[in-house]
Protein backbone atom coordinates (compact mmCIF):
# COMPACT_ATOMS: atom_id res chain seq x y z
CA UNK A 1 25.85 27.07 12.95
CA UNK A 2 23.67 24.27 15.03
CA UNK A 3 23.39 22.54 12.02
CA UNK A 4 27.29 22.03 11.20
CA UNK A 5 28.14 21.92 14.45
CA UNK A 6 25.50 18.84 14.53
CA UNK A 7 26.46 17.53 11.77
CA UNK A 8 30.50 17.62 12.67
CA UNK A 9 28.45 15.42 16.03
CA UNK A 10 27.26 13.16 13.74
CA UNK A 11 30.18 12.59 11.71
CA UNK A 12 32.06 11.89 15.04
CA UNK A 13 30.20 9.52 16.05
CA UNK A 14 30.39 7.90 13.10
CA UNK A 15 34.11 7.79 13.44
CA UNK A 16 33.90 6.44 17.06
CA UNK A 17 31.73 3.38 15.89
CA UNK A 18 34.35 2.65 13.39
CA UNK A 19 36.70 1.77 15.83
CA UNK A 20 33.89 0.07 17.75
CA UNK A 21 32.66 -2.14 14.72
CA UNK A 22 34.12 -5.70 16.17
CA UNK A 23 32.25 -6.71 18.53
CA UNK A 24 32.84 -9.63 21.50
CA UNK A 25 31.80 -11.91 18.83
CA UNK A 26 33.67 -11.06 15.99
CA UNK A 27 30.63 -10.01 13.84
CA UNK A 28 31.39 -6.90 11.80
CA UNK A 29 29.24 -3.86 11.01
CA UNK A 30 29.40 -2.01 7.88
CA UNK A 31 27.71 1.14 7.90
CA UNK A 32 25.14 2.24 4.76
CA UNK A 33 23.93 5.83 4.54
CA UNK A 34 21.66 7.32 1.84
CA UNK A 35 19.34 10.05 1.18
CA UNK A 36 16.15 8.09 0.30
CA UNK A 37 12.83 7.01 2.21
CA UNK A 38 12.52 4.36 3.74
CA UNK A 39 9.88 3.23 0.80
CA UNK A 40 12.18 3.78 -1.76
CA UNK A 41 12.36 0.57 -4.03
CA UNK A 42 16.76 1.26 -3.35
CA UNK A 43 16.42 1.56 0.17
CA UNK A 44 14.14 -1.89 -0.10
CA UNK A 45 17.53 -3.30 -2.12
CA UNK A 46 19.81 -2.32 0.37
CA UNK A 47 17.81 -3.57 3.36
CA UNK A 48 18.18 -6.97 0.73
CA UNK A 49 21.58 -6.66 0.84
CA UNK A 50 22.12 -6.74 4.31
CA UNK A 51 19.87 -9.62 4.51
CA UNK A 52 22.38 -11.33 1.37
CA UNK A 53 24.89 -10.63 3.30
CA UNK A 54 24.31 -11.88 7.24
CA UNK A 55 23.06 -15.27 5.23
CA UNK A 56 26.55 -15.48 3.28
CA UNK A 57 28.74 -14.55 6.25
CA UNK A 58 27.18 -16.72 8.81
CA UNK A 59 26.27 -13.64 10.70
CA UNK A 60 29.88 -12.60 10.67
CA UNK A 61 29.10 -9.04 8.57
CA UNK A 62 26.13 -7.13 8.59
CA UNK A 63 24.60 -3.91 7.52
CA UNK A 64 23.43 -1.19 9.40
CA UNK A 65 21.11 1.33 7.49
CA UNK A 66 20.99 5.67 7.60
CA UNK A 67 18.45 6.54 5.41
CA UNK A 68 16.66 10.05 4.90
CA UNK A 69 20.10 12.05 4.99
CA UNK A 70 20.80 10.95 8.66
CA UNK A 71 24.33 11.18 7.74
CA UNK A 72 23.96 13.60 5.12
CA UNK A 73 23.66 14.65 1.54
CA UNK A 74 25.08 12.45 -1.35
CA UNK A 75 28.06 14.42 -1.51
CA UNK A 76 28.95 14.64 2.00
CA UNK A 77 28.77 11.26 2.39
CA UNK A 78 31.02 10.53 -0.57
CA UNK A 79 33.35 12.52 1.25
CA UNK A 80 32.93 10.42 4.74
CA UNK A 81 33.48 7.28 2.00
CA UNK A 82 37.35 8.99 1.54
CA UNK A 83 38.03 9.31 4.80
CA UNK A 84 36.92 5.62 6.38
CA UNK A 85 34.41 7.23 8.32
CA UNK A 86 31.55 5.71 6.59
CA UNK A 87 31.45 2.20 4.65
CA UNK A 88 29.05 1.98 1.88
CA UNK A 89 26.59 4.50 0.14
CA UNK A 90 24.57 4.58 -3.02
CA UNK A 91 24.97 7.61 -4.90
CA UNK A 92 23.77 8.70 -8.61
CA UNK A 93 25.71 7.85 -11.70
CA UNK A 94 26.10 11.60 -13.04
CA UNK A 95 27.51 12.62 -9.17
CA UNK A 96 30.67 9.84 -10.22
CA UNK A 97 31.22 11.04 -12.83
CA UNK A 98 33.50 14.28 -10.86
CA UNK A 99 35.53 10.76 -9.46
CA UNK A 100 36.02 9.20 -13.33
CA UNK A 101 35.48 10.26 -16.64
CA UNK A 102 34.68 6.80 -17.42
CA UNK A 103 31.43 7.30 -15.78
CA UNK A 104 30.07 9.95 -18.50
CA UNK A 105 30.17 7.06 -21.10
CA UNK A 106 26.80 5.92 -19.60
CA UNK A 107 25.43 9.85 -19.57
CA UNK A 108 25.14 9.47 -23.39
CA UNK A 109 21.78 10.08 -24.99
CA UNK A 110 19.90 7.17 -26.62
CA UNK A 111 23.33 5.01 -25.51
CA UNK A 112 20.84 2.05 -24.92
CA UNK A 113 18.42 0.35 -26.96
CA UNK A 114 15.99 -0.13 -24.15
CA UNK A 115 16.09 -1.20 -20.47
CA UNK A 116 17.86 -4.76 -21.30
CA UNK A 117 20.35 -3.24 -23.21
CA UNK A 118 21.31 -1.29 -20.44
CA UNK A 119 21.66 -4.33 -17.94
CA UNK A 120 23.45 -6.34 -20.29
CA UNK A 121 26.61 -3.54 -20.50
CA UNK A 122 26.41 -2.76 -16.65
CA UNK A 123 26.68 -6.71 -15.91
CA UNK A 124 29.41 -6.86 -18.15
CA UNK A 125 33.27 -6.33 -18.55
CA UNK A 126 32.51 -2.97 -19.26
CA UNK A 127 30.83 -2.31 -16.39
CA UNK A 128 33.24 -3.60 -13.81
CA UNK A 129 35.62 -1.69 -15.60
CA UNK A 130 33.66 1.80 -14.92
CA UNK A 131 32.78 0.66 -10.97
CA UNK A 132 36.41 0.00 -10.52
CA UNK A 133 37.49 3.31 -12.16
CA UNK A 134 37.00 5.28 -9.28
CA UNK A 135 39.41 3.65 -7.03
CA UNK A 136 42.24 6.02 -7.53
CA UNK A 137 39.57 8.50 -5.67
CA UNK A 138 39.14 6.19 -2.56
CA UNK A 139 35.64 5.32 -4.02
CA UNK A 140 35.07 1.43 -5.54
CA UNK A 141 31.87 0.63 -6.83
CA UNK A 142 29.75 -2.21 -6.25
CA UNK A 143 26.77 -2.53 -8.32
CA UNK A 144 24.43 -0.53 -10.72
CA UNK A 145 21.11 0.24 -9.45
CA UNK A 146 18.45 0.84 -12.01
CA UNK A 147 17.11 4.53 -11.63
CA UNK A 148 14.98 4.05 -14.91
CA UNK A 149 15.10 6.15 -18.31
CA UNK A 150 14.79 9.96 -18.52
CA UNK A 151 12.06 11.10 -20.24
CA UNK A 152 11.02 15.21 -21.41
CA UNK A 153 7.84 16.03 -19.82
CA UNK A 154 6.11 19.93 -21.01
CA UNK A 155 3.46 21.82 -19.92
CA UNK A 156 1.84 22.85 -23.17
CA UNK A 157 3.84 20.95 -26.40
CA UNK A 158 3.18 17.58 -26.77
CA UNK A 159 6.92 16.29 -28.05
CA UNK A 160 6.97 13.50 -31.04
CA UNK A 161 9.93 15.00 -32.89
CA UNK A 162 13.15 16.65 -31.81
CA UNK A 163 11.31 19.72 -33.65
CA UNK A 164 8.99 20.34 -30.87
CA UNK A 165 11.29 20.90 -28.81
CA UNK A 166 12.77 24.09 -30.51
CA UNK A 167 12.98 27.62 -28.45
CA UNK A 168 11.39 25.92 -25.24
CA UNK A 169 13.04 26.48 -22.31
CA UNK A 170 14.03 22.72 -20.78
CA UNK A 171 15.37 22.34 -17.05
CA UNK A 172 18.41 20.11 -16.94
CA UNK A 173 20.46 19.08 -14.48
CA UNK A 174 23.93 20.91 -13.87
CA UNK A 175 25.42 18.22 -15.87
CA UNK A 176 27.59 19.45 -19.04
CA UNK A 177 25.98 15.85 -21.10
CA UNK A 178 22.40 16.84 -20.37
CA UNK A 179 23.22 20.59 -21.02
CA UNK A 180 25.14 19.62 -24.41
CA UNK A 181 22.01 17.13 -25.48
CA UNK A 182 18.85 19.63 -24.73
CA UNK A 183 21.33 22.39 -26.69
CA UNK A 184 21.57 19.61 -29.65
CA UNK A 185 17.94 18.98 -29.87
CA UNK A 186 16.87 22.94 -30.32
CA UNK A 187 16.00 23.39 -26.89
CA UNK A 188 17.52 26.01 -23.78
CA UNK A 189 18.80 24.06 -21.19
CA UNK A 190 17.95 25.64 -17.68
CA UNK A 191 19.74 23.91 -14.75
CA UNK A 192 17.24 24.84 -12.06
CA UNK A 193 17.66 22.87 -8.25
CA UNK A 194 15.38 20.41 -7.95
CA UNK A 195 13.24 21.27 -5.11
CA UNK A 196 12.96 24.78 -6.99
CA UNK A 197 11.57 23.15 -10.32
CA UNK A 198 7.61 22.62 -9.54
CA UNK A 199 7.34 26.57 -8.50
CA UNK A 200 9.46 27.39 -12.04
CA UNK A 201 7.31 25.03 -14.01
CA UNK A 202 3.97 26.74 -12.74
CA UNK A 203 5.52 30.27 -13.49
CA UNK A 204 6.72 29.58 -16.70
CA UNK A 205 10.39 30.48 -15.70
CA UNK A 206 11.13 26.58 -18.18
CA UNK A 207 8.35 25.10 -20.23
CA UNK A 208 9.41 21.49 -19.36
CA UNK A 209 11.89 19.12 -18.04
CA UNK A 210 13.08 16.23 -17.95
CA UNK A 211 13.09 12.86 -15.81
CA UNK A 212 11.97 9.35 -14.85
CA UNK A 213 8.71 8.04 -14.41
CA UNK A 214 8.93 7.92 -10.37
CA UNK A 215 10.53 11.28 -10.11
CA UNK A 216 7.95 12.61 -12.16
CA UNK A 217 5.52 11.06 -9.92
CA UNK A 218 6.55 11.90 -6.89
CA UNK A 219 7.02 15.48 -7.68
CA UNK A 220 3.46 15.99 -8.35
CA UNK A 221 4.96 17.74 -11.96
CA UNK A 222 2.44 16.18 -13.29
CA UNK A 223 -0.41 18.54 -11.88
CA UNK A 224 1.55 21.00 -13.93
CA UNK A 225 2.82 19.43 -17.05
CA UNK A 226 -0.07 17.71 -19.27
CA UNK A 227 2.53 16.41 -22.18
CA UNK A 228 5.09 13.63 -21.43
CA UNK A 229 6.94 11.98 -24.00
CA UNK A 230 8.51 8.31 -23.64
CA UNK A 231 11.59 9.08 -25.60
CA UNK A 232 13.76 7.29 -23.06
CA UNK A 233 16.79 9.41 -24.23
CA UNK A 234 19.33 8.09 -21.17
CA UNK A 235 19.38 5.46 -18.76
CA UNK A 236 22.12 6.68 -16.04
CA UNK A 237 21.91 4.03 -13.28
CA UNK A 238 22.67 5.14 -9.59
CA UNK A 239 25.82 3.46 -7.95
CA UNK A 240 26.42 1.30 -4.85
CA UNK A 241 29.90 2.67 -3.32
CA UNK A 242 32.09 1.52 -0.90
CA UNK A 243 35.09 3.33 0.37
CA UNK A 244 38.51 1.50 -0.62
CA UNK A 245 39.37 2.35 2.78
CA UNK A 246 36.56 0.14 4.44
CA UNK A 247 37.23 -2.43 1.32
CA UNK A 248 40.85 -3.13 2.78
CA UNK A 249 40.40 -3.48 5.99
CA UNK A 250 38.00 -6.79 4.90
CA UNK A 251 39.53 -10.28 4.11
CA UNK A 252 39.21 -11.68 0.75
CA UNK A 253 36.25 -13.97 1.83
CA UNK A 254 34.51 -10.58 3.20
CA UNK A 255 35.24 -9.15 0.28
CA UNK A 256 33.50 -11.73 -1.57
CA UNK A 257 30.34 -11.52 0.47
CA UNK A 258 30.29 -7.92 -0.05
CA UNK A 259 30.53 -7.84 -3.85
CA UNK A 260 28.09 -11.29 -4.03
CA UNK A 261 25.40 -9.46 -1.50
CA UNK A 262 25.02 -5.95 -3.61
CA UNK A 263 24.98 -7.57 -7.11
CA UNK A 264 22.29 -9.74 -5.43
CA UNK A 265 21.02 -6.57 -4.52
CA UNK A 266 21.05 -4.96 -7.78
CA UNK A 267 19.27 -7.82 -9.40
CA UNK A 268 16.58 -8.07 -7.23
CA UNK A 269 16.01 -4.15 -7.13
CA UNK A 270 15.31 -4.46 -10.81
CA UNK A 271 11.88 -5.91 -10.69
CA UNK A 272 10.84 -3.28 -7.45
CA UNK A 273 11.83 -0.22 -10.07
CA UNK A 274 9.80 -1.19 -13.16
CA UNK A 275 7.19 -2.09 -10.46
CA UNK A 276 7.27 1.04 -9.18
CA UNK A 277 7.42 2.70 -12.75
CA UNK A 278 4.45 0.98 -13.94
CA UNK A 279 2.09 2.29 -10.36
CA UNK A 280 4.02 6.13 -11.89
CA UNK A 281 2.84 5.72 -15.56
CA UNK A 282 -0.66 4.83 -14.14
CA UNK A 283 -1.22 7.49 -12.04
CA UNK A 284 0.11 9.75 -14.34
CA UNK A 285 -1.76 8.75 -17.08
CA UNK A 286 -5.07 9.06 -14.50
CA UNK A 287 -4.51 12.55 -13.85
CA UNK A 288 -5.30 13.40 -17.47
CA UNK A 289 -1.34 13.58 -18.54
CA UNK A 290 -1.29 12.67 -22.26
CA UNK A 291 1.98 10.01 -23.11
CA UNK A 292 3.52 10.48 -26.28
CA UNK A 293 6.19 7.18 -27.96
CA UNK A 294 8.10 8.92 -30.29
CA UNK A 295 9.93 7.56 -32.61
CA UNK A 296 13.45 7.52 -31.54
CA UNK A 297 15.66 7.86 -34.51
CA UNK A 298 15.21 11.59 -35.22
CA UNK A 299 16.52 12.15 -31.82
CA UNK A 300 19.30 10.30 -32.00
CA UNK A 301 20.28 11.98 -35.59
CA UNK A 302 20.15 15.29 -33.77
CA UNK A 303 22.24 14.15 -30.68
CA UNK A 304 24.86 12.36 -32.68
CA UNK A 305 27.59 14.91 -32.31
CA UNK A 306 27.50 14.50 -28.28
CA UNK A 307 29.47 11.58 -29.52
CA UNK A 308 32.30 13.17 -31.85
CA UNK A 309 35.12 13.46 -28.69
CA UNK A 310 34.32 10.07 -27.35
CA UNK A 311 34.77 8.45 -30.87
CA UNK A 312 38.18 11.00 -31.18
CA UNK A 313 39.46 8.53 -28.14
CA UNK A 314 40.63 5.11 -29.90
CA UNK A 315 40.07 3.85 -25.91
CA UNK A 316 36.33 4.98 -25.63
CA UNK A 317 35.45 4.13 -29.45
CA UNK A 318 36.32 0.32 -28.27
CA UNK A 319 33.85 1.09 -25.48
CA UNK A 320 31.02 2.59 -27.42
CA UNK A 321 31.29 -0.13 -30.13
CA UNK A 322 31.42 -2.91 -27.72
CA UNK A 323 27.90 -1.47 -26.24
CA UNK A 324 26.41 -1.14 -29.04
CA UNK A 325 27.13 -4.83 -30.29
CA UNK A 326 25.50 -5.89 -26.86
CA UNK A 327 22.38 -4.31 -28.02
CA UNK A 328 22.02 -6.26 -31.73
C-alpha cells in the first residue's frame, strides 16, 4: 500500500511539473524517465541527447533525466507517455510490439546479416515507418537504440548446430517470437522472470538461455553457464518514445530539435554498446566461459517457418524483401 500510494505521489507530481514546464524564460523542460543505471551506455545517450538538444534550441528545450525506475517500470511509464504526464522514455523493442504489430518484424530470428545490417534498415524508410506505427496508441518513436544481438548461453552443451540444442530446457522471454523460435530449433522454451533466472540456472530448473553480451555480463550467468554460443540469432533494438501528447504541444522547430537530438543520440550510443560488448566478451571469456561461432545457416533453415504468416501478408513480404536487399 506505501508503495502505490507513493508511487500515485510521484506520478502527481509529475503531472504538477507539467503544467509548470515554462518557465520565466521561456525555456522548456521535457521530462526522460528510464529504468537503467546511471552507467548504462543508454542512459550515457540520453544524457547526449539532452546535451544535442540545449545546443540546437539555444537553451530553449532541455532534458531532465529519471533514471533507476524513479518514475517507474517500463510499462508504467509507457502508460504516463498516454496520458501527458511524462514526455519521453526509452523502452525495449519486444515491449512495442503490444502498441504495433509492425514492431515484431524486427523480433525475427537471423532477420539481420550482422550488426550493420541492422542499422542500415532502422535508419531507413522502413524504420521510420515502424517508429511512427505506434502513434494511433499515443506512443511515437524517436530513434533505435542498439541493445546488441541475442546469443544462447548453456551450462553444460556447448551449441554449434541447431542439434545441440534438442530436449534442453531454454529460458525465453514471454514473447510468442522467442517462444515460437527456441520451439523451432528442438529446444523447450521456459519463460522464467528475469531476476528469477540465475537461481533456475544453478538448479537446473532450464539448462540455458538466451541474451546479449552485457546482460550476460552483468548477470554474473556466466559463473553458472561455461558454453556460450555467438549465433547472433536477433538483434531487437530498444526504442526512444515520446508521447504524441507531449509531441503536439511542441512547434515544428521543437519538433525538429527533438527528432535531430535523439537520432544524434542513437548514433553516438552505437560506439558506447559495442564498447561495452567487447569489456563483456572479455571478461567472460576470462572467467573460463568457452565461445562457440557457429555457423549460421543451419539455424536459419530450422527457423524458416517463423516466417510463413509474415510472407502470407503481400504488405510485410515487401518489408522482409526490402531488408533483406539492404543486407546484399
Amino acid at each position: 500500500m506505501t508503495q502505490t500510494i507513493s508511487r500515485a505521489i510521484v506520478c502527481l507530481l509529475v503531472v504538477c511539473l507539467k503544467v509548470g514546464c515554462n518557465r520565466a524564460d521561456q525555456t522548456k523542460i521535457l521530462k526522460l524517465a528510464h529504468e537503467l543505471d546511471v552507467n548504462h551506455p543508454a542512459h550515457k545517450a540520453m544524457v547526449y541527447m539532452g546535451q544535442e538538444l540545449e545546443k540546437k534550441s539555444n537553451g530553449k528545450l532541455r532534458l531532465k533525466i529519471y533514471p533507476n525506475g524513479q518514475l517507474g517500470q517500463e510499462r508504467e511509464l509507457l502508460e504516463l507517455l498516454q496520458i501527458g504526464s511524462l514526455d519521453i522514455t526509452k523502452v525495449g523493442g519486444g515491449v512495442m510490439e503490444n502498441f504495433s504489430s509492425d514492431y515484431k518484424i524486427f523480433g525475427l530470428p537471423y532477420l539481420f546479416r550482422d550488426r550493420g545490417h541492422a542499422y542500415t534498415v532502422w535508419d531507413s524508410h522502413i524504420g521510420k515507418q515502424v517508429l511512427e506505427s505506434s502513434t494511433s496508441e499515443l506512443l511515437k518513436g524517436l530513434a533505435f537504440l542498439d541493445a546488441g544481438s541475442r546469443n544462447f548461453y548453456t551450462k553444460n552443451t556447448p551449441i554449434q548446430s541447431p542439434q545441440d540444442l534438442d530436449g534442453l530446457k531454454i529460458r525465453v522471454q514471454k514473447s510468442g517470437l522467442s517462444i515460437a523460435m527456441v520451439q523451432q530449433l528442438g529446444a523447450s522454451p521456459t519463460p522464467i522472470a528475469w531476476g528469477e533466472l540465475y537461481t533456475a540456472l544453478q538448479q537446473g530448473v532450464v539448462d540455458g538461455a538466451e541474451n546479449n553480451l552485457p546482460s550476460f555480463y552483468l548477470s554474473r550467468h556466466y559463473e553458472v553457464c561455461k558454453y556460450l554460443s555467438m549465433d547472433q540469432h536477433t538483434y531487437v533494438p530498444d526504442i526512444l518514445v515520446m508521447g504524441t501528447k507531449s509531441w503536439g504541444w511542441l512547434a515544428e522547430q521543437e519538433k525538429n530539435w527533438v527528432s535531430d537530438s535523439a537520432e544524434a543520440a542513437a548514433i553516438y550510443h552505437r560506439s558506447l554498446w559495442v564498447a561495452m560488448e567487447e569489456k563483456a566478451l572479455e571478461e567472460v571469456k576470462s572467467t573460463g566461459v568457452q565461445v562457440a561461432y557457429p555457423d549460421k545457416s543451419s539455424f536459419e533453415q530450422k527457423v524458416a517457418p517463423i516466417y510463413g504468416p509474415f510472407y502470407d501478408d503481400p504488405e510485410k513480404r515487401s518489408v522482409l524483401e526490402q531488408i533483406k536487399q539492404m543486407g546484399l
